[in-house]
C-alpha atoms as a PDB file:
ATOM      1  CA  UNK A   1      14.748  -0.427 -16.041  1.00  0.00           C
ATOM      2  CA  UNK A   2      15.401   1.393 -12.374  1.00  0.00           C
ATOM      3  CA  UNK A   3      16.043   5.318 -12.521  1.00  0.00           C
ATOM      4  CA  UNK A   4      16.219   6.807  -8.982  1.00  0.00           C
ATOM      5  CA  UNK A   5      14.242  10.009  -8.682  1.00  0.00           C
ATOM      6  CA  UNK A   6      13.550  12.558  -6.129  1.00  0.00           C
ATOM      7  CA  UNK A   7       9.865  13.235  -6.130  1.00  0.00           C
ATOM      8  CA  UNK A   8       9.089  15.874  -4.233  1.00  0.00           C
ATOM      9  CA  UNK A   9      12.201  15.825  -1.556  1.00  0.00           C
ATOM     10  CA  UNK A  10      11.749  12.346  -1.560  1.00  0.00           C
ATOM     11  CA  UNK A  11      14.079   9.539  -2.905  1.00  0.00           C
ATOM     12  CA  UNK A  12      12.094   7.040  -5.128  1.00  0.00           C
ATOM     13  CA  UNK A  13      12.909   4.937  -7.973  1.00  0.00           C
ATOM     14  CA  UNK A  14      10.992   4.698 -11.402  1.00  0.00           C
ATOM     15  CA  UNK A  15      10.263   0.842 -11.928  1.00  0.00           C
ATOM     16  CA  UNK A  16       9.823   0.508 -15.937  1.00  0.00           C
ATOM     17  CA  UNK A  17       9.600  -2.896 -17.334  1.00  0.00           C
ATOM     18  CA  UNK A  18       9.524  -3.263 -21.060  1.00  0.00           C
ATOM     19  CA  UNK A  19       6.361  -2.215 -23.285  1.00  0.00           C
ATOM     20  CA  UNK A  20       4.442  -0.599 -20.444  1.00  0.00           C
ATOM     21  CA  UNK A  21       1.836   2.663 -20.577  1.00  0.00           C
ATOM     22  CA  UNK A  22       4.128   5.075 -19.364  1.00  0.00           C
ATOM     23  CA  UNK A  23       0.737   7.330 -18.444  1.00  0.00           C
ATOM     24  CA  UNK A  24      -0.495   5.127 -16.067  1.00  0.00           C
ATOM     25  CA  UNK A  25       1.474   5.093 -12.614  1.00  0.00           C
ATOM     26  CA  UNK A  26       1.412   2.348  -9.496  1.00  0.00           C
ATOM     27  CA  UNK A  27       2.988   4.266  -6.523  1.00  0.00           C
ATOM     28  CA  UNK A  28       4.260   2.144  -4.002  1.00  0.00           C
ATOM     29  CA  UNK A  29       5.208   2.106  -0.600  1.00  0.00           C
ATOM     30  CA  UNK A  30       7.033  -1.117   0.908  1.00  0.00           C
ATOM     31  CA  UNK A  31       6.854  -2.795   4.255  1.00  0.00           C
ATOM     32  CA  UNK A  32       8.859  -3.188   7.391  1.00  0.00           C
ATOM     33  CA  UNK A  33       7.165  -2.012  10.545  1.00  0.00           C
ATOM     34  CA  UNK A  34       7.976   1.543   9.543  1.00  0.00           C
ATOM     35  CA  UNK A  35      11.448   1.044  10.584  1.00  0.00           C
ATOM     36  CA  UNK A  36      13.109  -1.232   8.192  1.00  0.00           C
ATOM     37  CA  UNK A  37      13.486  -2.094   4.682  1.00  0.00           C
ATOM     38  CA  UNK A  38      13.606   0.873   1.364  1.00  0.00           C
ATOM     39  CA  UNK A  39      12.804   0.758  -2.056  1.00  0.00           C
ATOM     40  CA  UNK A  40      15.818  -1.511  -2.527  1.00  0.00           C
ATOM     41  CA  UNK A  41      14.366  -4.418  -0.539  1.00  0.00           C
ATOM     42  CA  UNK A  42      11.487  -4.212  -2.238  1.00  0.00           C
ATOM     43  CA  UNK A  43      11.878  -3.215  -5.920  1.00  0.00           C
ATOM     44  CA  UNK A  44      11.795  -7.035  -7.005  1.00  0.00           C
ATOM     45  CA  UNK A  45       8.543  -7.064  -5.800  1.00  0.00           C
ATOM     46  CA  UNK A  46       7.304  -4.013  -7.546  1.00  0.00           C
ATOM     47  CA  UNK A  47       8.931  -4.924 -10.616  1.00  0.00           C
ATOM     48  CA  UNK A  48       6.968  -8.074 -11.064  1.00  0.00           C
ATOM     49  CA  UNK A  49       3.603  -5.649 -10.184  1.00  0.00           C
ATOM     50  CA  UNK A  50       4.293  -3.126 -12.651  1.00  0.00           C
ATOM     51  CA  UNK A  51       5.061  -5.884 -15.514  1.00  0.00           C
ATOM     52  CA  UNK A  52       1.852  -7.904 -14.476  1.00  0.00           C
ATOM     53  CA  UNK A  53      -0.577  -4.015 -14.369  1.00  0.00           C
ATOM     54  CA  UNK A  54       1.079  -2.920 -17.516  1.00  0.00           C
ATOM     55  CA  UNK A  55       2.398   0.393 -15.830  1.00  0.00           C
ATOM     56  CA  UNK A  56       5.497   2.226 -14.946  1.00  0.00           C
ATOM     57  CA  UNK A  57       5.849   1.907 -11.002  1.00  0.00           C
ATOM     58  CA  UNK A  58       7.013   4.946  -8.282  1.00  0.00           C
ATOM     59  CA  UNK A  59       9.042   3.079  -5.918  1.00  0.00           C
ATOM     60  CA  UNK A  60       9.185   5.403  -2.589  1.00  0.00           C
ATOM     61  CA  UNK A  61      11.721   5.439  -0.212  1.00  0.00           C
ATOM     62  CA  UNK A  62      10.064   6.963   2.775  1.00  0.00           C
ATOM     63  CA  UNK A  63      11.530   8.340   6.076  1.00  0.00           C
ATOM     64  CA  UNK A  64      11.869   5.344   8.748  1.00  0.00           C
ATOM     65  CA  UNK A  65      11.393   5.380  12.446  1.00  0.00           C
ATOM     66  CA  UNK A  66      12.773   5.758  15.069  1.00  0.00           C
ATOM     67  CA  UNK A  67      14.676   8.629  13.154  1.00  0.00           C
ATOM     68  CA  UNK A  68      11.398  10.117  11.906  1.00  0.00           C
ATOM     69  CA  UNK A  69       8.500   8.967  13.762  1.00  0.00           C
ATOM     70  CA  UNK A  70       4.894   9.796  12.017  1.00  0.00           C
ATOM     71  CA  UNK A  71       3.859  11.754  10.605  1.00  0.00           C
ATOM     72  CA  UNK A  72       7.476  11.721   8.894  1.00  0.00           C
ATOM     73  CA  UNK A  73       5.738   8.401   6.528  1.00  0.00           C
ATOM     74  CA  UNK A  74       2.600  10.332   5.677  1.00  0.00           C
ATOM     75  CA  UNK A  75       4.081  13.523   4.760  1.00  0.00           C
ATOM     76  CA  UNK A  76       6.726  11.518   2.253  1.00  0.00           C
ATOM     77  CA  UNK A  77       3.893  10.263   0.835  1.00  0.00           C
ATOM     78  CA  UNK A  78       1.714  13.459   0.557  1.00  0.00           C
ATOM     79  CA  UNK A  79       5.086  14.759  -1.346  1.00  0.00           C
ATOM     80  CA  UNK A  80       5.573  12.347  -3.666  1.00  0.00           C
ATOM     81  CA  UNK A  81       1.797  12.460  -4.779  1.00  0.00           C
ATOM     82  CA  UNK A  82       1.641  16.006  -5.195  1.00  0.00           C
ATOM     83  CA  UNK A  83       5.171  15.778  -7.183  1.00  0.00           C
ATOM     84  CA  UNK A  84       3.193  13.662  -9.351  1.00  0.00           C
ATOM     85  CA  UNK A  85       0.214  15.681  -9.995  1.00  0.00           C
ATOM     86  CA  UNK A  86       2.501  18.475 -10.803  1.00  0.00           C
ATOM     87  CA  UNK A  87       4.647  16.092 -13.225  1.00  0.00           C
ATOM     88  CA  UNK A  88       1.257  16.751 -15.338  1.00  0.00           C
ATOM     89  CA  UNK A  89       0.275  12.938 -14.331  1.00  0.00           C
ATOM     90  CA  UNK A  90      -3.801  12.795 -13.896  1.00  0.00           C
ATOM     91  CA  UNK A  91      -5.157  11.182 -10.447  1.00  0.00           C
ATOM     92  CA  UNK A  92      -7.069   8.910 -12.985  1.00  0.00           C
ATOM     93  CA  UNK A  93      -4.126   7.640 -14.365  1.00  0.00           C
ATOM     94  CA  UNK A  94      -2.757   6.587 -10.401  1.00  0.00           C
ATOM     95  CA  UNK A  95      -2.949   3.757  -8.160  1.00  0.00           C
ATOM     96  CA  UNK A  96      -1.464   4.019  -4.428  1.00  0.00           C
ATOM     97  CA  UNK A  97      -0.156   1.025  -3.208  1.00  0.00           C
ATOM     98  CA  UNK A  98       1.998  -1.007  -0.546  1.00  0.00           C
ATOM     99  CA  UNK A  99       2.646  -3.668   1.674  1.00  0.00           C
ATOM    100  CA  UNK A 100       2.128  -4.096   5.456  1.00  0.00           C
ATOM    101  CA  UNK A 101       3.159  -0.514   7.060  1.00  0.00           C
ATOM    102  CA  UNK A 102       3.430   0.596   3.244  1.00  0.00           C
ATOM    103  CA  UNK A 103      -0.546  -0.309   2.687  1.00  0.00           C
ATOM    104  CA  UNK A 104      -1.197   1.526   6.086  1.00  0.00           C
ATOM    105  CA  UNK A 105       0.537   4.622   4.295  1.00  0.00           C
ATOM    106  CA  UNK A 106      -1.141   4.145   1.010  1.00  0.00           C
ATOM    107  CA  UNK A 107      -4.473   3.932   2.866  1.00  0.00           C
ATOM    108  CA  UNK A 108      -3.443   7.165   4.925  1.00  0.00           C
ATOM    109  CA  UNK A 109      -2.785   9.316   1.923  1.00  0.00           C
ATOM    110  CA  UNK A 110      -5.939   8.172   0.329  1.00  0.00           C
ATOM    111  CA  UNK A 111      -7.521   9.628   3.408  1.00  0.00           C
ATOM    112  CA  UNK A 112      -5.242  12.841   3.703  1.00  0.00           C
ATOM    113  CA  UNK A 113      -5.763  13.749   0.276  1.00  0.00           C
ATOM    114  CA  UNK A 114      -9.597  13.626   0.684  1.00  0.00           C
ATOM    115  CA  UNK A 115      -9.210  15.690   3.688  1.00  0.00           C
ATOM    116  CA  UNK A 116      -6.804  18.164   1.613  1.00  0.00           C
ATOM    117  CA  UNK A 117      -9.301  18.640  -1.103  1.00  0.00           C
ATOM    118  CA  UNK A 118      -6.636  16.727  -3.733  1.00  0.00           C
ATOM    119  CA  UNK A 119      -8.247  14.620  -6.551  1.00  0.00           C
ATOM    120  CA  UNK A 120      -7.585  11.203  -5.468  1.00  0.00           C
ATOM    121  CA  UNK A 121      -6.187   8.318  -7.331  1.00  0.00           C
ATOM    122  CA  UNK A 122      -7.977   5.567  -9.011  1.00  0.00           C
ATOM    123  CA  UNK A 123      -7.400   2.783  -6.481  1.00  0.00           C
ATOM    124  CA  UNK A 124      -6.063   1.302  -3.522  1.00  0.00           C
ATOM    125  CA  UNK A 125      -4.297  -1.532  -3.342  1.00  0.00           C
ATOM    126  CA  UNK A 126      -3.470  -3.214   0.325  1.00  0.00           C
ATOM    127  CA  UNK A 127      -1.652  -6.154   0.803  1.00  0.00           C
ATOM    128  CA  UNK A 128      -1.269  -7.499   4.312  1.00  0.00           C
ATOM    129  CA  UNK A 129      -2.082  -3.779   5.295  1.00  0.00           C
ATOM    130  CA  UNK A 130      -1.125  -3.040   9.268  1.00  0.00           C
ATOM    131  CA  UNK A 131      -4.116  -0.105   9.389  1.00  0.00           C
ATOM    132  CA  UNK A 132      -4.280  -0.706  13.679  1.00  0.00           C
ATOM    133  CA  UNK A 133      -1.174   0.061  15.352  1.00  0.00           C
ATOM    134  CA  UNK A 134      -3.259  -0.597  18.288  1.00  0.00           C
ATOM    135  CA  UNK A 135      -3.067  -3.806  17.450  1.00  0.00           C
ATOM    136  CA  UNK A 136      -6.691  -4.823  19.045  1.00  0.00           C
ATOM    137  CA  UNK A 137      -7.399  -7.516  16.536  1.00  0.00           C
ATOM    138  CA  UNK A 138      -7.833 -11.332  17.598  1.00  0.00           C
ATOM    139  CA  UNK A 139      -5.548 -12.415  14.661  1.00  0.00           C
ATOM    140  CA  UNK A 140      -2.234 -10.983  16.892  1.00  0.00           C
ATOM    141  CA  UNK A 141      -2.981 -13.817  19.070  1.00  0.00           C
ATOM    142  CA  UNK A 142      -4.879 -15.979  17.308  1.00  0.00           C
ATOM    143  CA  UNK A 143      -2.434 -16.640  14.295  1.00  0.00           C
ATOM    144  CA  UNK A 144       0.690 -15.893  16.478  1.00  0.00           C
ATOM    145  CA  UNK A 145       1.483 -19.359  16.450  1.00  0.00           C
ATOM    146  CA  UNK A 146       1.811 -19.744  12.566  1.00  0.00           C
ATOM    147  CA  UNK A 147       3.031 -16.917  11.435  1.00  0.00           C
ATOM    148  CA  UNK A 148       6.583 -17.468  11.461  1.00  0.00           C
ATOM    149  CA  UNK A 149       7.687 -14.167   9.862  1.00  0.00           C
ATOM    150  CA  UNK A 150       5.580 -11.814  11.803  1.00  0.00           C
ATOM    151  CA  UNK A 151       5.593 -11.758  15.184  1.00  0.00           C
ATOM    152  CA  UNK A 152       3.339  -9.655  18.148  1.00  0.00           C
ATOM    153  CA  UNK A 153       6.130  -8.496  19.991  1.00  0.00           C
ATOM    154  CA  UNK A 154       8.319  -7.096  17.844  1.00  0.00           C
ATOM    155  CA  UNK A 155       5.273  -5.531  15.583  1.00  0.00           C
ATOM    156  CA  UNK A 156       4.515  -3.713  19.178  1.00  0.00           C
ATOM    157  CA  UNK A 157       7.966  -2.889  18.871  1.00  0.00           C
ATOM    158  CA  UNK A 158       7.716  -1.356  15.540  1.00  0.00           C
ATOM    159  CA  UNK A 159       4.697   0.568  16.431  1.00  0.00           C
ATOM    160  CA  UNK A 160       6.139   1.989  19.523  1.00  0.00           C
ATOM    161  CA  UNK A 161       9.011   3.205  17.512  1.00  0.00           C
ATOM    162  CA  UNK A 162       6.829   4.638  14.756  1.00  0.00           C
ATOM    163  CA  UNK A 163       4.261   6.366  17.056  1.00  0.00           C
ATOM    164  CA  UNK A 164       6.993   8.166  19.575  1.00  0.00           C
ATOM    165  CA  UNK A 165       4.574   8.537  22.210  1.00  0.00           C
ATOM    166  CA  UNK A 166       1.219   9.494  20.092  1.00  0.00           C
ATOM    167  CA  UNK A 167      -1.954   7.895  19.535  1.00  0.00           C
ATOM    168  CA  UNK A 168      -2.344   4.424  18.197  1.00  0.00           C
ATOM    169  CA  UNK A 169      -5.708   5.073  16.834  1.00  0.00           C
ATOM    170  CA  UNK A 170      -4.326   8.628  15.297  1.00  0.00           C
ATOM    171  CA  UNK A 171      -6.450   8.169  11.813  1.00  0.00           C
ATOM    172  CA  UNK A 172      -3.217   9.116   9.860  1.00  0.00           C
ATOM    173  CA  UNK A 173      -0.656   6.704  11.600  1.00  0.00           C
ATOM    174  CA  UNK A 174      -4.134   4.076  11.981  1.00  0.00           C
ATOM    175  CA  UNK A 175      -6.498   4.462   8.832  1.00  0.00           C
ATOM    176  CA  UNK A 176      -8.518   1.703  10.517  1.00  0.00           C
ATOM    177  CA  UNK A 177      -9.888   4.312  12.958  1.00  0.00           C
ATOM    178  CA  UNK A 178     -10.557   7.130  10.010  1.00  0.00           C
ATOM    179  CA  UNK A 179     -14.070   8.183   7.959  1.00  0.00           C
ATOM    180  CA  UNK A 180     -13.196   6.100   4.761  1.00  0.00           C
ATOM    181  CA  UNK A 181     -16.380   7.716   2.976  1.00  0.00           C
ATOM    182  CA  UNK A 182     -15.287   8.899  -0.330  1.00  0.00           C
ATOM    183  CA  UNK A 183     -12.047   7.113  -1.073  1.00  0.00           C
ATOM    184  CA  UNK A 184     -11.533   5.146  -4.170  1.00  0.00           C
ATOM    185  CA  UNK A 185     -11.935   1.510  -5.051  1.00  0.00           C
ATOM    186  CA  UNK A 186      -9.680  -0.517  -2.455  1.00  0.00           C
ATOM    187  CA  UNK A 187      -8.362  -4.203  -3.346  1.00  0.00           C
ATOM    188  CA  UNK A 188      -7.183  -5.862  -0.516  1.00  0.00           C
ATOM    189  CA  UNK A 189      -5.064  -9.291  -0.128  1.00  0.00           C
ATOM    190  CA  UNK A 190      -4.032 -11.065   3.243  1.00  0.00           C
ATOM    191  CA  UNK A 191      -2.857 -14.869   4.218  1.00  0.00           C
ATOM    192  CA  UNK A 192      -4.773 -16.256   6.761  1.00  0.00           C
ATOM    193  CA  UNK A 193      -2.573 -17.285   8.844  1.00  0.00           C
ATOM    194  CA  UNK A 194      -1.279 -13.509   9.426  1.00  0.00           C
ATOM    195  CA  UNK A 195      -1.241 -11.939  12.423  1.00  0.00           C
ATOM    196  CA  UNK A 196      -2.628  -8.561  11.071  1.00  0.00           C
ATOM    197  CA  UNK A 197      -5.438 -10.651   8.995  1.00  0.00           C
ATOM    198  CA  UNK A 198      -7.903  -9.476  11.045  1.00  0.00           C
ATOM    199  CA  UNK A 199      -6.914  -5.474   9.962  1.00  0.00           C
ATOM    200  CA  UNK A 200      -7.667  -6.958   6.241  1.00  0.00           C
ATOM    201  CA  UNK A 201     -11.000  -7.981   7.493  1.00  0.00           C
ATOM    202  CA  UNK A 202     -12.431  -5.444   9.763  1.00  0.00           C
ATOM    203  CA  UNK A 203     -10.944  -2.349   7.014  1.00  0.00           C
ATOM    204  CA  UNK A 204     -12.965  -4.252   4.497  1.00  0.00           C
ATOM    205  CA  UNK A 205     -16.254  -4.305   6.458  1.00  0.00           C
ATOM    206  CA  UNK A 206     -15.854  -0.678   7.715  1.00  0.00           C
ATOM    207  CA  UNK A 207     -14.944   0.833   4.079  1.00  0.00           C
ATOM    208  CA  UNK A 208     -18.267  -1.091   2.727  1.00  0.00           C
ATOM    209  CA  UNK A 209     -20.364   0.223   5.256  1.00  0.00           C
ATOM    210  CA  UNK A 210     -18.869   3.729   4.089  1.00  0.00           C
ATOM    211  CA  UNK A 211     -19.784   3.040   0.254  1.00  0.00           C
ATOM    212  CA  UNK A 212     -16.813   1.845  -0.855  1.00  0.00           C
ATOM    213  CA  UNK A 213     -16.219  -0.618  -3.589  1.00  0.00           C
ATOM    214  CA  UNK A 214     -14.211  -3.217  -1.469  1.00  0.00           C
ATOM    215  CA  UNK A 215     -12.207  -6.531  -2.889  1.00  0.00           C
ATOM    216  CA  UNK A 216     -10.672  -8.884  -0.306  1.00  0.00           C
ATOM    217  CA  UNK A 217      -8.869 -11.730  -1.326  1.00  0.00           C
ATOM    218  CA  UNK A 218      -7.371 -14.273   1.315  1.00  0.00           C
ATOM    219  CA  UNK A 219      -4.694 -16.887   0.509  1.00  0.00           C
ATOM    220  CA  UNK A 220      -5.096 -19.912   3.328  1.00  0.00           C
ATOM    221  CA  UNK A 221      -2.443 -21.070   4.789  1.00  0.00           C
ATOM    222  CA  UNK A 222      -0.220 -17.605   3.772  1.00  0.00           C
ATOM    223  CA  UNK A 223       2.098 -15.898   5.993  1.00  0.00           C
ATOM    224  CA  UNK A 224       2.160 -11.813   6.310  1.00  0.00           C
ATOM    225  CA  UNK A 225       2.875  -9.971   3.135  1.00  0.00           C
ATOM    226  CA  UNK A 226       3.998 -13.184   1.318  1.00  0.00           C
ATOM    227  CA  UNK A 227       3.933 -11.205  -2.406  1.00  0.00           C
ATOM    228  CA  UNK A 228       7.215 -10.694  -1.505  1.00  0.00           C
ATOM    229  CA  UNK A 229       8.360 -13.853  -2.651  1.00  0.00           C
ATOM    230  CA  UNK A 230       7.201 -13.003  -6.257  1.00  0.00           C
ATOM    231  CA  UNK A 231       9.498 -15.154  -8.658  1.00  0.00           C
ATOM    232  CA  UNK A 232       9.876 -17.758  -5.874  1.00  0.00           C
ATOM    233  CA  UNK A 233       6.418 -19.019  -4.948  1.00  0.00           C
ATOM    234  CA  UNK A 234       3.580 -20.009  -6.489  1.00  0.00           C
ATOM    235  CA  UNK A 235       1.286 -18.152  -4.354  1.00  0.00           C
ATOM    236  CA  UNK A 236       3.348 -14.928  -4.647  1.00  0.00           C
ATOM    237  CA  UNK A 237       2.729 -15.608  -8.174  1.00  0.00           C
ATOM    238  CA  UNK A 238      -0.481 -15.736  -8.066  1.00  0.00           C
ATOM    239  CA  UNK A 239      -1.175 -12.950  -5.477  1.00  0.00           C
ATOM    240  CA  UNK A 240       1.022 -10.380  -8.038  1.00  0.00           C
ATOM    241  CA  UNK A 241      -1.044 -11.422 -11.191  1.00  0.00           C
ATOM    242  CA  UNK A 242      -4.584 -10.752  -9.494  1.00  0.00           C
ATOM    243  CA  UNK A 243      -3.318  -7.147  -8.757  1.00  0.00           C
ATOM    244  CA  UNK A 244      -2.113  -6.875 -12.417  1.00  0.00           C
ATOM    245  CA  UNK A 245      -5.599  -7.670 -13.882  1.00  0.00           C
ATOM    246  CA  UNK A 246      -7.307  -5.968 -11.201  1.00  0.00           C
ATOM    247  CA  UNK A 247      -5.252  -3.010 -11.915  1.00  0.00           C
ATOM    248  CA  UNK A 248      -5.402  -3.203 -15.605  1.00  0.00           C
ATOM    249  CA  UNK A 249      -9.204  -3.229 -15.188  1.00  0.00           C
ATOM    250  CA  UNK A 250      -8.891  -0.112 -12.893  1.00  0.00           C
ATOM    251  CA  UNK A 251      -6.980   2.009 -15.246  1.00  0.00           C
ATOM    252  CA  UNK A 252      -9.151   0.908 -18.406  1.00  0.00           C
ATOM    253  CA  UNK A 253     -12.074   1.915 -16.682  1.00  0.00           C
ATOM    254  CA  UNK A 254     -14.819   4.044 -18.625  1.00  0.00           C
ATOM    255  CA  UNK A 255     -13.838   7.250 -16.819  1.00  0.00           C
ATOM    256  CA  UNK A 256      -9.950   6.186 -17.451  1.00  0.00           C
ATOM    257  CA  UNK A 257     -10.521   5.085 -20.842  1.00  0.00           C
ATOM    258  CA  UNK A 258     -10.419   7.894 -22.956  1.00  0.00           C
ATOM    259  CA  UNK A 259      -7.712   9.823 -21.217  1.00  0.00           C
ATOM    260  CA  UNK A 260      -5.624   6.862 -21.723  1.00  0.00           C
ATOM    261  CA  UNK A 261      -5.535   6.691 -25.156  1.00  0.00           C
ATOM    262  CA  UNK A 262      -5.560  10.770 -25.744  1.00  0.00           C
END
């Protein structure tokens, strides 16, 4: 079932497959350079993640460059978790999530709600995440060659349009570049032959050496944010299933446990 929704000012869409823990909410944030796509491109996708986790999913439609360059993502995102907590809906019971410029968001409000003092969700969960809008990693040019759906020019493009002038390595609009000490578990997934696999990489070394409890998984020969193609490729397939168990692990956790069967 789809139900649109306004959470917090901004449009969203409750994802609710059959026979799932309506206490336990995956909030997600879709890709497209910051500039394209909406919840509508992508609610396939998180359909087929909120059946595999065994949750009800919050499918945000976020403010797009070049309309509403950042912070415009970050504060949507801010909104929609704070509408949330005041739904009555514990942190414990929430995973942020997204792909491409929708894990760089997810990433960002983990780091904005530590900043703000907010209880923070369970998890992360990053999938192809574009965290550098600098774009300084060797992967733009070393894997520009076989990713054929992502390409280094018009990601620049996308970033230029997103950032209106500011900072690339602004901690907000680049959680690469941000103190990750204190955020939540993070599960990341990238192909390797992505152009951005190298942000997968180098967030996953710099959140360990901050203390946190890190997963990468890399698919070889996968293009950027291939989950998209859930229902239509095995790999998809496979990439959606090890969130669902990873997240069904998350929100059965000891400290989740009880509160999810009160």
């Amino acid at each position: 079932m789809f139900d649109d929704v306004v959470a917090g000012s901004v449009p969203a869409q409750w994802v609710l497959p059959d026979g799932v823990a309506t206490s336990r909410v995956l909030v997600y944030f879709h890709g497209g350079g910051y500039c394209y796509c909406s919840m509508h491109s992508h609610r396939r996708l998180v359909g087929h993640l909120a059946k595999a986790a065994g949750c009800r999913a919050l499918n945000v439609d976020y403010r797009l460059a070049p309309e509403y360059p950042h912070p415009a993502a970050v504060t949507d995102g801010m909104a929609v978790y704070r509408w949330l907590l005041e739904q009555g809906i514990e942190p414990s019971h929430t995973v942020v999530a997204g792909d491409s410029a929708g894990g760089g968001i997810a990433l960002a409000l983990l780091v904005k709600a530590r900043d703000e003092g907010l209880s923070l969700p369970s998890a992360g969960v990053l999938m192809s995440p574009w965290v550098d809008l600098a774009m300084t990693g060797d992967s733009v040019i070393t894997r520009a060659d076989v990713d054929v759906r992502q390409d280094p020019v018009g990601t620049r493009w996308c970033a230029s349009q997103f950032l209106a002038g500011g900072d690339p390595k602004d901690p907000y609009a680049s959680p690469l570049y941000a103190d990750l000490t204190g955020l939540p578990p993070l599960y990341i997934q990238a192909g390797d032959w992505d152009i951005l696999v190298d942000d997968s990489h180098r967030l996953a070394e710099k959140a360990r050496r901050a203390g946190v409890d890190v997963r990468l998984d890399l698919f070889p020969e996968m293009l950027h944010a291939h989950q998209i193609w859930a229902g239509n490729m095995p790999e998809a397939d496979d990439a959606v299933a090890r969130v669902g168990k990873y997240l069904r692990q998350i929100f059965v956790s000891p400290s989740n446990e009880r509160k999810l069967h009160e």
